[in-house]
Structures are given as structure tokens and as C-alpha cells.
C-alpha atoms as a PDB file:
ATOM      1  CA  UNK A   1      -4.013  -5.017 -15.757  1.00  0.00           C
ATOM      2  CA  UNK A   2      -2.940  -1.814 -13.990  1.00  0.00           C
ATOM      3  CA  UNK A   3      -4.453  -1.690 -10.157  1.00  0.00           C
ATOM      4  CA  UNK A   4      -3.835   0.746  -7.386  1.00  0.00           C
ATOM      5  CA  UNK A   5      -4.327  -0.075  -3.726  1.00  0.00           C
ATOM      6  CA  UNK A   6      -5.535   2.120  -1.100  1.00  0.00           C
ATOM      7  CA  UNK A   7      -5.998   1.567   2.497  1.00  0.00           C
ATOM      8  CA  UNK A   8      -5.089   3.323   6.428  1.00  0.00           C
ATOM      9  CA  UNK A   9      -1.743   2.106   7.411  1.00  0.00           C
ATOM     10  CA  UNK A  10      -1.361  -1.096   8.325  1.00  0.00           C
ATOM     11  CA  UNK A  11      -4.282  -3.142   6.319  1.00  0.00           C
ATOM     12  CA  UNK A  12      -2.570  -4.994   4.398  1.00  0.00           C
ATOM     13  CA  UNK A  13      -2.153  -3.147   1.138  1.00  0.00           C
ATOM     14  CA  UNK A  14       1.564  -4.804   0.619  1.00  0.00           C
ATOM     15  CA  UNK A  15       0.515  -8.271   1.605  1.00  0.00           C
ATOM     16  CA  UNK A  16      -2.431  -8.348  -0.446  1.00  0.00           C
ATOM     17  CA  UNK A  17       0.144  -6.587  -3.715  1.00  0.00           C
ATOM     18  CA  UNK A  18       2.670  -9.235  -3.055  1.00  0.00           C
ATOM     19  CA  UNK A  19      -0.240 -12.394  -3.250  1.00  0.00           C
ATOM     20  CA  UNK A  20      -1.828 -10.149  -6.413  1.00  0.00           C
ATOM     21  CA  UNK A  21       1.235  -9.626  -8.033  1.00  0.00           C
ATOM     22  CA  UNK A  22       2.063 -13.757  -8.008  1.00  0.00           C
ATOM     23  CA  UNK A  23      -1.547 -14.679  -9.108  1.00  0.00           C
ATOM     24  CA  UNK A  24      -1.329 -11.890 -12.076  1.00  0.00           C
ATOM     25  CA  UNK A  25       2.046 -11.814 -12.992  1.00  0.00           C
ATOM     26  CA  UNK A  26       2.905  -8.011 -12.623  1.00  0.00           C
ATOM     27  CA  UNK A  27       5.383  -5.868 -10.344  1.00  0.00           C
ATOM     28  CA  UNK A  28       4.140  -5.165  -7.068  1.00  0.00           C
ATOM     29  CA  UNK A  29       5.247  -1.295  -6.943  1.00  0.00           C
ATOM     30  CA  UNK A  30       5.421   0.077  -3.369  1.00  0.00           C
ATOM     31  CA  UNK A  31       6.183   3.312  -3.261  1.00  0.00           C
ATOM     32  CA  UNK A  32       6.802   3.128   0.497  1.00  0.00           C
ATOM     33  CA  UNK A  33       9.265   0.370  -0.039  1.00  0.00           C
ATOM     34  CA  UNK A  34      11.198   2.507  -2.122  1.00  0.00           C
ATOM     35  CA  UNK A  35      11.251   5.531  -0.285  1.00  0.00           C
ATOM     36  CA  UNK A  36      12.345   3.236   2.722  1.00  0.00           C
ATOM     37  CA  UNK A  37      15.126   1.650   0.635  1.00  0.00           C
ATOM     38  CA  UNK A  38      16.248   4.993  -0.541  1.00  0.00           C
ATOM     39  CA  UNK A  39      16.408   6.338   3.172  1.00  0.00           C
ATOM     40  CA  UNK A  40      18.218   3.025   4.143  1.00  0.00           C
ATOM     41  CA  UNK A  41      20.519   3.540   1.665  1.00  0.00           C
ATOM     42  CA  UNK A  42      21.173   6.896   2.627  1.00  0.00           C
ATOM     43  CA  UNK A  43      21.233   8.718  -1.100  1.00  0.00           C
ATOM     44  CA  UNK A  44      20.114  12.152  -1.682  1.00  0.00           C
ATOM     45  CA  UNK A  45      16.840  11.118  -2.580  1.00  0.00           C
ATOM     46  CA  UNK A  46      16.470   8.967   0.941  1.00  0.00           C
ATOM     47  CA  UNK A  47      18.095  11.923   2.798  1.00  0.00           C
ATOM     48  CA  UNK A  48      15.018  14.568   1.095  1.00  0.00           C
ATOM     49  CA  UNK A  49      12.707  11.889   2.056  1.00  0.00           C
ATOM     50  CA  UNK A  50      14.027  10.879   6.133  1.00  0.00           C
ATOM     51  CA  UNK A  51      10.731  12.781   6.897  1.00  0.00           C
ATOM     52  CA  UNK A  52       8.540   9.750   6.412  1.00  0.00           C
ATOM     53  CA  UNK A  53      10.340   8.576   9.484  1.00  0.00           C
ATOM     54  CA  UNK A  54       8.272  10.798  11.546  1.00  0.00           C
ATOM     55  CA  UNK A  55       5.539   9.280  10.376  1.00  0.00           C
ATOM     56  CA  UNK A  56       4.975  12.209   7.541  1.00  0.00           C
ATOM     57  CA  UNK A  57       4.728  11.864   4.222  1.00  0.00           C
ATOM     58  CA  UNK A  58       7.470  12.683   1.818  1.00  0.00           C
ATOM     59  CA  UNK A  59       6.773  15.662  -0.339  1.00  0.00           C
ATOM     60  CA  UNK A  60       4.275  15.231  -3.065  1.00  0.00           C
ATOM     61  CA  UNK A  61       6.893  16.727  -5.767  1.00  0.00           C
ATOM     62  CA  UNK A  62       9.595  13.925  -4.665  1.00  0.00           C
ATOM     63  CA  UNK A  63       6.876  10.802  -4.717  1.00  0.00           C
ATOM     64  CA  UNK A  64       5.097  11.831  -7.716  1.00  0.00           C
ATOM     65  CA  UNK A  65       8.609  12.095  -9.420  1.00  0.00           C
ATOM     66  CA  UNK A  66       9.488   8.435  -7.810  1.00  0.00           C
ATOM     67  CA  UNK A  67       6.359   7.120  -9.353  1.00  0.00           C
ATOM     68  CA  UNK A  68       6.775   8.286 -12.748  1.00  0.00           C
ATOM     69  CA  UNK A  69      10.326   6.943 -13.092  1.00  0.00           C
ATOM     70  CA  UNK A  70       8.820   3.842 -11.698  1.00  0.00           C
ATOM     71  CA  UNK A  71       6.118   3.796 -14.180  1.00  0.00           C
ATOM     72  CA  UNK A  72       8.865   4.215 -17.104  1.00  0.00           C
ATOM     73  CA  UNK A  73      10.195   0.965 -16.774  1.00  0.00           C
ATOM     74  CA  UNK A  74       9.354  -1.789 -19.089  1.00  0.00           C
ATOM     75  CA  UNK A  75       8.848  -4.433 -16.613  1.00  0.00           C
ATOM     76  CA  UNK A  76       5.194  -2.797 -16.310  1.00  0.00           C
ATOM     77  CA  UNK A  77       3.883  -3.730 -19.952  1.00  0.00           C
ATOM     78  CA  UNK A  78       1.488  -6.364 -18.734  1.00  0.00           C
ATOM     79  CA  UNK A  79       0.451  -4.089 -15.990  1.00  0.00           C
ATOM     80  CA  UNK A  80       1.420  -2.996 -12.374  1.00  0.00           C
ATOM     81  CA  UNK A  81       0.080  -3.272  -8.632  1.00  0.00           C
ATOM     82  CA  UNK A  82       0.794   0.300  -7.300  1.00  0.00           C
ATOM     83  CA  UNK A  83       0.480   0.805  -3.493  1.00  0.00           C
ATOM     84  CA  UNK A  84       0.757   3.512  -1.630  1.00  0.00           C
ATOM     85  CA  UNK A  85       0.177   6.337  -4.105  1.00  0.00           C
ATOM     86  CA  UNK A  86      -2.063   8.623  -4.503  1.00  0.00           C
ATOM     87  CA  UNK A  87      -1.852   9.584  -0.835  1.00  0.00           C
ATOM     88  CA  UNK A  88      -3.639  13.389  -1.152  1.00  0.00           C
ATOM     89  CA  UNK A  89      -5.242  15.464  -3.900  1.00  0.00           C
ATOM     90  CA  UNK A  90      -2.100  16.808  -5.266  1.00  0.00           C
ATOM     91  CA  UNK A  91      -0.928  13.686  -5.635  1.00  0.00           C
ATOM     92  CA  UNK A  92      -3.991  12.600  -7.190  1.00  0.00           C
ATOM     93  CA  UNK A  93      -4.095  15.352  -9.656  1.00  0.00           C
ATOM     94  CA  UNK A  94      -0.189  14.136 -10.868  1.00  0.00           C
ATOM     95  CA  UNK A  95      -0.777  10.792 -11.049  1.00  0.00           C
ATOM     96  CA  UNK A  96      -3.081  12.157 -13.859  1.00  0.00           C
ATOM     97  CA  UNK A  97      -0.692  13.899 -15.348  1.00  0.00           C
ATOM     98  CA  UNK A  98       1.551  10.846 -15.205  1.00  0.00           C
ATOM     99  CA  UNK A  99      -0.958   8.633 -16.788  1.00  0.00           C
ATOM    100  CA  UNK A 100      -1.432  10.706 -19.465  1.00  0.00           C
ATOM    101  CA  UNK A 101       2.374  11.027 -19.645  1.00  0.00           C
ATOM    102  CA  UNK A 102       3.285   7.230 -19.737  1.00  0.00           C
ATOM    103  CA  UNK A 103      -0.408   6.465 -21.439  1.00  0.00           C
ATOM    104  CA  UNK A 104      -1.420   4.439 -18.562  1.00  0.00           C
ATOM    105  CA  UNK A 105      -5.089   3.708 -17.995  1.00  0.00           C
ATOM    106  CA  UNK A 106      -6.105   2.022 -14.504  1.00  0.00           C
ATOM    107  CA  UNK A 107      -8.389  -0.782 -15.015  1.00  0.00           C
ATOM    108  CA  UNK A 108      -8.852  -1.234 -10.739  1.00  0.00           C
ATOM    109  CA  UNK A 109      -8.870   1.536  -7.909  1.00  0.00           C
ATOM    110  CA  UNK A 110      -9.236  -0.571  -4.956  1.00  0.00           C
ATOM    111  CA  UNK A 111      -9.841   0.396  -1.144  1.00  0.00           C
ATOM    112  CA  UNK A 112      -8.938  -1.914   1.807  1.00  0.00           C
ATOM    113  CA  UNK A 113     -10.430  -1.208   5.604  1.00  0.00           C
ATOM    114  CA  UNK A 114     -10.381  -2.457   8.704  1.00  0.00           C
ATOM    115  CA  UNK A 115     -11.242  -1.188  12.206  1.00  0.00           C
ATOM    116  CA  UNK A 116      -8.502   1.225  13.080  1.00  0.00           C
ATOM    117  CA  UNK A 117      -7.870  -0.921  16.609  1.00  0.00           C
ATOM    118  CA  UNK A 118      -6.782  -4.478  14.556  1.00  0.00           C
ATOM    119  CA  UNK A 119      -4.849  -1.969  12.423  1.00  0.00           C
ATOM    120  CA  UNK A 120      -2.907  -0.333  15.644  1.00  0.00           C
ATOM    121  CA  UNK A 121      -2.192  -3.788  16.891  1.00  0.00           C
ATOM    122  CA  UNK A 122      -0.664  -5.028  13.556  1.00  0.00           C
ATOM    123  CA  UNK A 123       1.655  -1.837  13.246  1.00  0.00           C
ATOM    124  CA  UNK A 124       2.792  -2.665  16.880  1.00  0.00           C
ATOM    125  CA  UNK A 125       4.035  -6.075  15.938  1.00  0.00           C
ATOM    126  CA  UNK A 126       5.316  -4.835  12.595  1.00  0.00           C
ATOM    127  CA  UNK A 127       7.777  -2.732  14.437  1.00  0.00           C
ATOM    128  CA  UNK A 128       9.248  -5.097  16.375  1.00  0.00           C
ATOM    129  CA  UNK A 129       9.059  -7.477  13.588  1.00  0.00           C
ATOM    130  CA  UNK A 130      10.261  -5.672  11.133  1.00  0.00           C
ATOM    131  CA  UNK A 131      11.992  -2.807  12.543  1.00  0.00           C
ATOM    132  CA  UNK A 132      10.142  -0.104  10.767  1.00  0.00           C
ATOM    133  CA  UNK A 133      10.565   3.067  11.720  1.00  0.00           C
ATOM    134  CA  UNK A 134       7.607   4.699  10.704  1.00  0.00           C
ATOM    135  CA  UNK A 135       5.438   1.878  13.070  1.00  0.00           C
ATOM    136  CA  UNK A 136       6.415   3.069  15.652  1.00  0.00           C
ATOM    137  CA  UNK A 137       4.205   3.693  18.566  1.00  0.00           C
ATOM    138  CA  UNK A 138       4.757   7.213  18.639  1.00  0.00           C
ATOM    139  CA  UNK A 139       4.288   7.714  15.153  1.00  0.00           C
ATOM    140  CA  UNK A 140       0.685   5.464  14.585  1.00  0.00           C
ATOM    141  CA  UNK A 141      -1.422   8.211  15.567  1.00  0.00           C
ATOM    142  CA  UNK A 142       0.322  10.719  13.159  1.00  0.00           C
ATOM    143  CA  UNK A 143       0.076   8.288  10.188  1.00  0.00           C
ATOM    144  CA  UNK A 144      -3.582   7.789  10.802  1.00  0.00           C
ATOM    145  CA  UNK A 145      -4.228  11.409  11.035  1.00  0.00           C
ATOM    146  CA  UNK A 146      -2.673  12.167   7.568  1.00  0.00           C
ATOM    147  CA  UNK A 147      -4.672   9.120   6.343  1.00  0.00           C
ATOM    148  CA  UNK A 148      -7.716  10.729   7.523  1.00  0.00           C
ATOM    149  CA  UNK A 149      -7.095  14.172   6.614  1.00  0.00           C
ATOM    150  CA  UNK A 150      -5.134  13.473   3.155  1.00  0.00           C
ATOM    151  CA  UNK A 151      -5.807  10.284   1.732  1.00  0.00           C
ATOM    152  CA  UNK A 152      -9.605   9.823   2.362  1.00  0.00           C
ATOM    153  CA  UNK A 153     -10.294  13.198   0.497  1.00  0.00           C
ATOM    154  CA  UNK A 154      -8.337  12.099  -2.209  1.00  0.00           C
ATOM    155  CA  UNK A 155     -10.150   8.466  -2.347  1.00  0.00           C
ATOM    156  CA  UNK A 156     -13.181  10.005  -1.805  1.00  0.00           C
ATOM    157  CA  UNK A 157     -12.250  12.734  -4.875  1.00  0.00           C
ATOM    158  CA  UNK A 158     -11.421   9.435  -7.295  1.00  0.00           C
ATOM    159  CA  UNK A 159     -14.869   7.725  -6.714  1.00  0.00           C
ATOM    160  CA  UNK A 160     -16.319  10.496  -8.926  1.00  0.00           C
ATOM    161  CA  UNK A 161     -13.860  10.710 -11.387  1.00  0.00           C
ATOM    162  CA  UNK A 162     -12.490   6.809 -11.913  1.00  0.00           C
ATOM    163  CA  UNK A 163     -13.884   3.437 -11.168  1.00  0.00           C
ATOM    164  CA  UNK A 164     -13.298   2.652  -7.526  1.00  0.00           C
ATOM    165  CA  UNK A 165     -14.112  -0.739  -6.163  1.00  0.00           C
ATOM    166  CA  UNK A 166     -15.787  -0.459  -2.632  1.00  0.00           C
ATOM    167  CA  UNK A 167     -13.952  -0.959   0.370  1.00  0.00           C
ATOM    168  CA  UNK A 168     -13.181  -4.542   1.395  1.00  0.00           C
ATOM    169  CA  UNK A 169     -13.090  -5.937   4.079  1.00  0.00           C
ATOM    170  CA  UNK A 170      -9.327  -6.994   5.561  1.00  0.00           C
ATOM    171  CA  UNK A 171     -10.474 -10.775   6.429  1.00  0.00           C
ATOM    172  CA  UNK A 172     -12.215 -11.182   3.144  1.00  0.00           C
ATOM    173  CA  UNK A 173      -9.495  -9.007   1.105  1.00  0.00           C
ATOM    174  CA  UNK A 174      -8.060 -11.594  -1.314  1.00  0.00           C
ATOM    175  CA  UNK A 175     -10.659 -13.975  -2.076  1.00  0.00           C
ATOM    176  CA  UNK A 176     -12.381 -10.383  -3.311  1.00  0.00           C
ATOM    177  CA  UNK A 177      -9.335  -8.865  -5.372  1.00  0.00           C
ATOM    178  CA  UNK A 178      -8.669 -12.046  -7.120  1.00  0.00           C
ATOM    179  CA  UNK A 179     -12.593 -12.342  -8.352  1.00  0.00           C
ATOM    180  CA  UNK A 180     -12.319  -8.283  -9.027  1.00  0.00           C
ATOM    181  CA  UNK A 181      -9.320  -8.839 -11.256  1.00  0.00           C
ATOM    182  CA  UNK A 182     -10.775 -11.481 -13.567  1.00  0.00           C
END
């Protein structure tokens, strides 16, 4: 079962992958997490990428290539949990390409909301829990203005074209995905 989660920053799109991945038995593939892990590492892919520290994305080019590496390993065979990608309509457009590619087929597009207040507050304690960068105070407002402006049109652009669950609610999230996915 191959799944993609969507959601503003902050919902709960990793939580609910990590839980989903457990119950289903598939990688959990974040591409935040690796562009993070990249950065901390410093390599020449995390230095192209430091950008998503100012609460930008990285360029579509560098995640798109990220994911389809990611999507070439073999640990994916009994499907995947992708978060964080497609964040925009380019994006969108070469995740196509890289399903045709790899001959993937997604089986769940999913959307996660939640009032954008709860979701401030959560990023705020994130970023002194977990000493993330991009949650920042500073940076929140950016991240939800490229969520607005780039990753709704793009969700909104998939409804048309691929079978996208409704958006769930955050308190309800996993009690839903787990009776989607059977």
C-alpha cells in the first residue's frame, strides 16, 4: 500500500507516518527528515538545501531528485508512507513522472487539518523540544504562507486527477487512516 500525506506544518503528518508505518509494515519516508539530516550532516546536498532553514522550501529539482532515489530502494516493495512531498505543482507534475518511472501507483492521497492556531502552538513547543530550526518563531508564518500559496494548489490540483481522501480532522486522524487503509 503506497500512501502520501499532506497537511500545513505542524499537523501531525510525521506522527501519524510513524503510527501508520508500525500498523502496516512499510517505511515511513519523510522527505523533510532527510533534507534535515542531509543539512545536519553538512554534505553538498544539505549545503544546496540550508534554505529550508529559513523556513523555504528546497528547490523542486533537488527534492524531486531526493524522492526518486528514495523511491528506488527495495525496502518499498510492500509499499511506502511518503510525507512531505508533493509540496507545489511542479512537484506534483514530477512525482508523476517518478511514478511512472519506478511504476508506482498510489493507492491513498491523504490530507490532515487543523486550525492554524493549535498548529502555531505545536511548532512553538517543537522548537524548543526538538530544536528544529525551521519551527522557529520567526519562520511559522513563512512556512504557512508557502503552504497556502504552494501546497494547497497542488492538493487542490490532485483531487481532480487522483483519489484524495478528505481532510481529517487532527484529533480524529488515526482512528480514520487506519479504517482508510484497510
Amino acid at each position: 500500500m503506497n500512501i502520501v500525506l499532506f497537511g500545513p506544518p505542524g499537523v501531525g503528518k510525521g506522527t501519524q507516518a510513524k503510527k501508520l508505518s508500525q500498523w502496516l509494515r512499510i517505511p515511513h519516508i519523510s522527505i523533510g527528515e532527510i533534507l534535515r539530516e542531509q543539512i545536519k550532516l553538512d554534505t553538498d546536498l544539505g549545503k544546496q538545501i540550508k534554505q529550508i532553514n529559513d523556513g523555504h522550501l528546497a528547490s523542486d529539482e533537488l527534492v524531486s531528485e531526493v524522492v526518486k532515489e528514495r523511491l528506488s530502494y527495495s525496502d518499498i516493495k510492500n509499499g511506502f508512507i511518503l510525507d512531505g512531498y508533493p509540496r507545489n505543482l511542479i512537484q506534483a507534475e514530477q512525482f508523476v513522472e517518478i511514478q511512472e518511472l519506478l511504476n508506482i501507483e498510489i493507492d491513498h492521497w491523504i490530507c490532515l487539518s487543523a486550525p492554524v492556531s493549535k498548529l502555531k502552538e505545536r511548532l512553538v513547543k517543537r522548537a524548543k523540544i526538538e530544536k528544529r530550526a525551521d519551527d522557529a518563531e520567526d519562520k511559522i508564518n513563512t512556512r504557512f504562507e508557502v503552504f497556502n500559496n504552494e501546497t494547497v494548489p497542488c492538493i487542490d490540483s490532485l483531487k481532480d486527477k487522483m483519489k484524495l481522501v478528505s481532510s481529517l480532522k487532527i484529533d480524529e486522524t488515526f482512528i480514520c487512516l487506519t479504517e482508510i487503509c484497510n
